[in-house]
N, C-alpha and C. Protein backbone atom coordinates (compact mmCIF):
# COMPACT_ATOMS: atom_id res chain seq x y z
N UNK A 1 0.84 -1.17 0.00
CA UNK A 1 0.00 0.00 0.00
C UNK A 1 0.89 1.25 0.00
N UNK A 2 0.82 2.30 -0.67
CA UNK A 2 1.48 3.57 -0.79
C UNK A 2 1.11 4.32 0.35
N UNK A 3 1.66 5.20 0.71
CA UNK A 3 1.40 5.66 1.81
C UNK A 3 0.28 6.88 1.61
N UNK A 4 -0.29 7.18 2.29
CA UNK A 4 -1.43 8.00 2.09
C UNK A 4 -2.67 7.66 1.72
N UNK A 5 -2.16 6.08 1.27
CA UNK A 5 -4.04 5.51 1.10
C UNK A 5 -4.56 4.49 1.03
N UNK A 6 -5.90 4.65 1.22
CA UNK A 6 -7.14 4.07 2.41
C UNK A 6 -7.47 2.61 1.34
N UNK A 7 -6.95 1.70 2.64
CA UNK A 7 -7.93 0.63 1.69
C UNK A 7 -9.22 0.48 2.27
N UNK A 8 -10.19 0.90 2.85
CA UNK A 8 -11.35 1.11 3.06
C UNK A 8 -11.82 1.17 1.70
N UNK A 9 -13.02 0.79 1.19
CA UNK A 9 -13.73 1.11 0.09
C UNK A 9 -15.27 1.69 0.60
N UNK A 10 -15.71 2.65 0.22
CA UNK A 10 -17.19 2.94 0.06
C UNK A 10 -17.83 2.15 -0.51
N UNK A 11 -19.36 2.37 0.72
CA UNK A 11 -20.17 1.81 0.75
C UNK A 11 -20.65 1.91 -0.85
N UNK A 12 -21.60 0.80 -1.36
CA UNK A 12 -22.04 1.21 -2.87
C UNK A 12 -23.66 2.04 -2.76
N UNK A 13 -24.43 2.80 -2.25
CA UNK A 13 -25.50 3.41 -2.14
C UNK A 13 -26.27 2.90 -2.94
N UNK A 14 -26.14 2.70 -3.84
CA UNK A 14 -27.24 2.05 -5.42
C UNK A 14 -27.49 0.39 -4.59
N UNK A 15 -26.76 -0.17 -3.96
CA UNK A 15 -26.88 -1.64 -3.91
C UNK A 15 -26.99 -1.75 -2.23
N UNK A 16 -27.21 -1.07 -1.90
CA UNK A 16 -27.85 -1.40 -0.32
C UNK A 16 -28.57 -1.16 -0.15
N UNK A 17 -29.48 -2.30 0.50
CA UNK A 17 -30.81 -2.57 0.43
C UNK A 17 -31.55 -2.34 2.49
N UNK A 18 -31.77 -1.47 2.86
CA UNK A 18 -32.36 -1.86 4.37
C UNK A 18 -33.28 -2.63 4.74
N UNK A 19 -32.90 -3.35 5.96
CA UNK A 19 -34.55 -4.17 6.04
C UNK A 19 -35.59 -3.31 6.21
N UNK A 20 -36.49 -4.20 5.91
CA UNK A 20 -38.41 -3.55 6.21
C UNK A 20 -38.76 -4.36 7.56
N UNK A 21 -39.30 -3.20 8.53
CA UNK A 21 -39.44 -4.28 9.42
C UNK A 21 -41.35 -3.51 9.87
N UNK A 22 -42.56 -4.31 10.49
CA UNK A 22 -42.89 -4.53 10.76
C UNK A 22 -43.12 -4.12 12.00
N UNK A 23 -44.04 -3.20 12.41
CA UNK A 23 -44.12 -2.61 13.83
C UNK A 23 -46.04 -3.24 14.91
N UNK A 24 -45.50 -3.77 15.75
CA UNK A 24 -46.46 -4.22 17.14
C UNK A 24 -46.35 -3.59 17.89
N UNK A 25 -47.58 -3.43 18.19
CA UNK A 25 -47.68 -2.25 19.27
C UNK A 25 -48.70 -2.96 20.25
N UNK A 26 -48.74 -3.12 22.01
CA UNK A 26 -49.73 -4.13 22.51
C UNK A 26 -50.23 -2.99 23.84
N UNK A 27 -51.50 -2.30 22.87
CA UNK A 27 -51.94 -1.01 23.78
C UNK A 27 -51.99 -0.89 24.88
N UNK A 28 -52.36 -2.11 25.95
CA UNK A 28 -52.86 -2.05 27.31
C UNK A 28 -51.50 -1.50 27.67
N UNK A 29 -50.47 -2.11 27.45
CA UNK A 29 -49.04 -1.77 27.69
C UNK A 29 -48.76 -0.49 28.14
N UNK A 30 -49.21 0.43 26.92
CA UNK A 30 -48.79 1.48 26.66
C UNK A 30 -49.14 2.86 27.99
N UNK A 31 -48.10 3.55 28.54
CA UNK A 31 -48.24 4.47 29.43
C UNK A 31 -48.29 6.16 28.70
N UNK A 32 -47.94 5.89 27.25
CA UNK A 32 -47.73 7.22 26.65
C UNK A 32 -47.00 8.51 26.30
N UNK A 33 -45.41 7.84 27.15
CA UNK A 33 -44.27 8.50 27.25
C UNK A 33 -43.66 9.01 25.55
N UNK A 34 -44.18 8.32 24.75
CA UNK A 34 -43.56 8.92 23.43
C UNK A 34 -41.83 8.59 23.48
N UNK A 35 -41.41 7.84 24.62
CA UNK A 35 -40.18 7.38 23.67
C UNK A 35 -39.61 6.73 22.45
N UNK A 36 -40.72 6.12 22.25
CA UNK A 36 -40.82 5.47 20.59
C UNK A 36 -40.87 6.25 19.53
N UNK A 37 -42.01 7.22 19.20
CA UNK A 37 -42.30 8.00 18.73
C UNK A 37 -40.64 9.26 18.33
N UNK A 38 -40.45 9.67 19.82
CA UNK A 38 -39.38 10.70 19.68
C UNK A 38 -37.92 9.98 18.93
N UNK A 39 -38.05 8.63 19.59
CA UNK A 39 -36.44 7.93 18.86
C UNK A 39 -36.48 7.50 17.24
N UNK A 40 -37.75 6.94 17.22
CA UNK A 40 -37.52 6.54 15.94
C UNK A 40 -37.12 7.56 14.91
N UNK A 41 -36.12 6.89 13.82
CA UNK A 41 -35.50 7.52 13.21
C UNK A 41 -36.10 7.97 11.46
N UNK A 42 -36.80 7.21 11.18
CA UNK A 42 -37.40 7.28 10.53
C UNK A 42 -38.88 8.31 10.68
N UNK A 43 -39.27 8.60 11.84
CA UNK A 43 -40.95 8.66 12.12
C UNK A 43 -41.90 8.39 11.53
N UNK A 44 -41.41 6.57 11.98
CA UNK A 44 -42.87 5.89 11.69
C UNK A 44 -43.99 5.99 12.40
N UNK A 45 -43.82 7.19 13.50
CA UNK A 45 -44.82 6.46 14.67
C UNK A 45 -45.53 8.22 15.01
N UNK A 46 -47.12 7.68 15.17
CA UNK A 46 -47.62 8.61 15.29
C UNK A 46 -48.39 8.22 17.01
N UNK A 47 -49.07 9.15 17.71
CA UNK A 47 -49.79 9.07 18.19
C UNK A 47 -51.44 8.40 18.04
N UNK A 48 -51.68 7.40 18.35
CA UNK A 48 -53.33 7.25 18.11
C UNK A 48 -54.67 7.71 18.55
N UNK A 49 -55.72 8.29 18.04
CA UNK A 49 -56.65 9.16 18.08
C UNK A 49 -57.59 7.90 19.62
N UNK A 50 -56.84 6.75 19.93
CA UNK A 50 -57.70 6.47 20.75
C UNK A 50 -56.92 6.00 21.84
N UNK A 51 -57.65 5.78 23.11
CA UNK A 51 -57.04 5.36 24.17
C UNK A 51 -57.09 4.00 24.55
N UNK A 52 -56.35 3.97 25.23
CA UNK A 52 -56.06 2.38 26.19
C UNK A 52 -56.99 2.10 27.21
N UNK A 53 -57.21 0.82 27.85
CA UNK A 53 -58.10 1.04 29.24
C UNK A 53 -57.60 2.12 30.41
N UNK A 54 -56.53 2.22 30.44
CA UNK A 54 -55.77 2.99 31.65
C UNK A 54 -55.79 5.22 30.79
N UNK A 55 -56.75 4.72 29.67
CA UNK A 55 -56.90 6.18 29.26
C UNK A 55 -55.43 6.98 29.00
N UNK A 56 -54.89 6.06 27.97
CA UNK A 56 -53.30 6.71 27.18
C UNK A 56 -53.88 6.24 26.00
N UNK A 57 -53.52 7.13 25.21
CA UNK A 57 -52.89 7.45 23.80
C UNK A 57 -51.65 6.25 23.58
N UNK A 58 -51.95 4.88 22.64
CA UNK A 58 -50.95 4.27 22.36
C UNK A 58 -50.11 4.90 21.06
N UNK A 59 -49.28 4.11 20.50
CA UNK A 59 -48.21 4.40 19.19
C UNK A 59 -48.93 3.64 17.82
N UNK A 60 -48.92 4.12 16.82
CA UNK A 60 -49.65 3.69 15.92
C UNK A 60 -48.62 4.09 14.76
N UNK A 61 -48.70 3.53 13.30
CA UNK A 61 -47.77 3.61 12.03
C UNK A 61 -48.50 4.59 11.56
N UNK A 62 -47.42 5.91 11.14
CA UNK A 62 -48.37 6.71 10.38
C UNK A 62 -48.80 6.73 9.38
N UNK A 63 -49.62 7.86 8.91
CA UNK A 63 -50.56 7.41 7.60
C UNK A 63 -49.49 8.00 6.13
N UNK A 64 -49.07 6.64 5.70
CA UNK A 64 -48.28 6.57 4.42
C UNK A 64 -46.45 6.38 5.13
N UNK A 65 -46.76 5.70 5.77
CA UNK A 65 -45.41 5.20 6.20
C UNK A 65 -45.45 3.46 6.96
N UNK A 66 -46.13 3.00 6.35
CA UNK A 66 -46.52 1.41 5.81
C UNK A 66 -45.06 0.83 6.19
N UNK A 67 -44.22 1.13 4.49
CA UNK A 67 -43.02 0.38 4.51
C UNK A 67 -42.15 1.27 5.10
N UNK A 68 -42.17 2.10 5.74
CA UNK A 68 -40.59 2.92 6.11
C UNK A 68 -39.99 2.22 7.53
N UNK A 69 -40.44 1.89 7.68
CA UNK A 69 -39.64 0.95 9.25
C UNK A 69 -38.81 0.20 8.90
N UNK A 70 -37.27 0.27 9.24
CA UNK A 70 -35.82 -0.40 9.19
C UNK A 70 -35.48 -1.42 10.11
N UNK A 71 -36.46 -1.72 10.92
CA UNK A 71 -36.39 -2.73 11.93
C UNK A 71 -34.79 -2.27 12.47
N UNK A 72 -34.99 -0.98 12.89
CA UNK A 72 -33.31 -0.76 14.47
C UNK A 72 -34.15 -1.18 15.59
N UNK A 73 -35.24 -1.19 15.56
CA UNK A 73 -35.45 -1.96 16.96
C UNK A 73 -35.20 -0.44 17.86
N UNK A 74 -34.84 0.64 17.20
CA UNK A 74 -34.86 1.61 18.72
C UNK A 74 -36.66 1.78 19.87
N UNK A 75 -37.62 1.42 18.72
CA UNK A 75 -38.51 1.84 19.43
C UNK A 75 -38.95 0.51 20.99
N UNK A 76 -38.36 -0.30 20.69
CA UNK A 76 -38.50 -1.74 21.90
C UNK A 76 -37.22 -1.28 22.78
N UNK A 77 -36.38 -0.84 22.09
CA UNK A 77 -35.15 -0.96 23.25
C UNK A 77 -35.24 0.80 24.38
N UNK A 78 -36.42 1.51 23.42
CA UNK A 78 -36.42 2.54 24.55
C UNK A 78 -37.90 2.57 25.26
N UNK A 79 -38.69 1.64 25.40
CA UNK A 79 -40.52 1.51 25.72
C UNK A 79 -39.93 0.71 27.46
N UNK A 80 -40.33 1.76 28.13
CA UNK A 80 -39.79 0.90 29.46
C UNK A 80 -41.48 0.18 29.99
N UNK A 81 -42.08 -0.29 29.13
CA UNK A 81 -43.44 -0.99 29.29
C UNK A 81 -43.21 -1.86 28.21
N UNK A 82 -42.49 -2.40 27.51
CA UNK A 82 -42.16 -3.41 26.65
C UNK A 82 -43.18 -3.63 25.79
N UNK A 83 -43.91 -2.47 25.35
CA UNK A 83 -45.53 -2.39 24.52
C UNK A 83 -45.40 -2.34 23.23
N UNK A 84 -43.91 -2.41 22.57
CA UNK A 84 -43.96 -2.21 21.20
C UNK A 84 -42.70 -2.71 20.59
N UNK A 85 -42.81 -3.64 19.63
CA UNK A 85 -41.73 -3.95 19.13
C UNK A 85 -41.54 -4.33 17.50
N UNK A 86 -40.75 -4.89 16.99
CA UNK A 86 -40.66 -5.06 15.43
C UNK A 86 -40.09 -5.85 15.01
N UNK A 87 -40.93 -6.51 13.51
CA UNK A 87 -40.38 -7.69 13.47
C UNK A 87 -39.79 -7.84 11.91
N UNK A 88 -38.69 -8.52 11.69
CA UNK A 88 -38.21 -8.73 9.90
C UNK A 88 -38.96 -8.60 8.97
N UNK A 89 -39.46 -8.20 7.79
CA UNK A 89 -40.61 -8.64 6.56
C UNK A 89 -39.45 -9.33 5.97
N UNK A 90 -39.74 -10.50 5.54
CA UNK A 90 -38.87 -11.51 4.76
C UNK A 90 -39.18 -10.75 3.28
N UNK A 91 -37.66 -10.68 3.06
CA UNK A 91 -37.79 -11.06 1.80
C UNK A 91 -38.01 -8.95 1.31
N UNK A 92 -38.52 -8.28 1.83
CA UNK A 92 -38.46 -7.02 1.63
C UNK A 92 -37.32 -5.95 2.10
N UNK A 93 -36.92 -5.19 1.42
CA UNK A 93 -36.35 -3.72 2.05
C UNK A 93 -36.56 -2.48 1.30
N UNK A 94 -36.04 -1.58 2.22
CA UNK A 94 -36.21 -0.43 1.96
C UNK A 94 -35.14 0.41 1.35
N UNK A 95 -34.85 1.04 -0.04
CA UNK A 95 -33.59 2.07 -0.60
C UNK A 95 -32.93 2.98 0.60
N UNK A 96 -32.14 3.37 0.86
CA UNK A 96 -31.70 4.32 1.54
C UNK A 96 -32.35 5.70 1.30
């Protein structure tokens, strides 16, 4: 290698594909803190127009964001009520 350079190669953007993942949400759960909502990176996640028995507002997919979920899993790893999580779509992804 010559000095001054990188054998690192860039990523190819045209040919990486993200997963699609699949979002559960299990209302009773839900206390309404919006940590899901605020982390996700994408904002798949809206508030829902209805409540839980305990009278919260659960997390719901918003309207026209179907496929945008990458399955990071941030919205399960920050729900300290374990009310929502996500799962692989086989076989689908999403362009960058």
């Amino acid at each position: 290698m010559l000095r001054g350079q990188s054998t690192r190669v860039p990523l190819d953007w045209k040919a990486a594909v993200l997963p699609q993942g699949q979002v559960y949400v299990i209302p009773s759960r839900c206390k309404e803190c919006r940590f899901c909502i605020d982390f996700c990176p994408r904002d798949v996640l809206t508030l829902s127009t209805e409540t839980n028995v305990r009278g919260y507002r659960y997390p719901v997919v918003a309207t026209g964001k179907d496929v945008a979920c990458v399955h990071c899993e941030f919205c399960s790893l920050v729900c300290p009520e374990y009310a929502i999580y996500t799962v692989e779509v086989a076989g689908a992804g999403v362009t960058p």
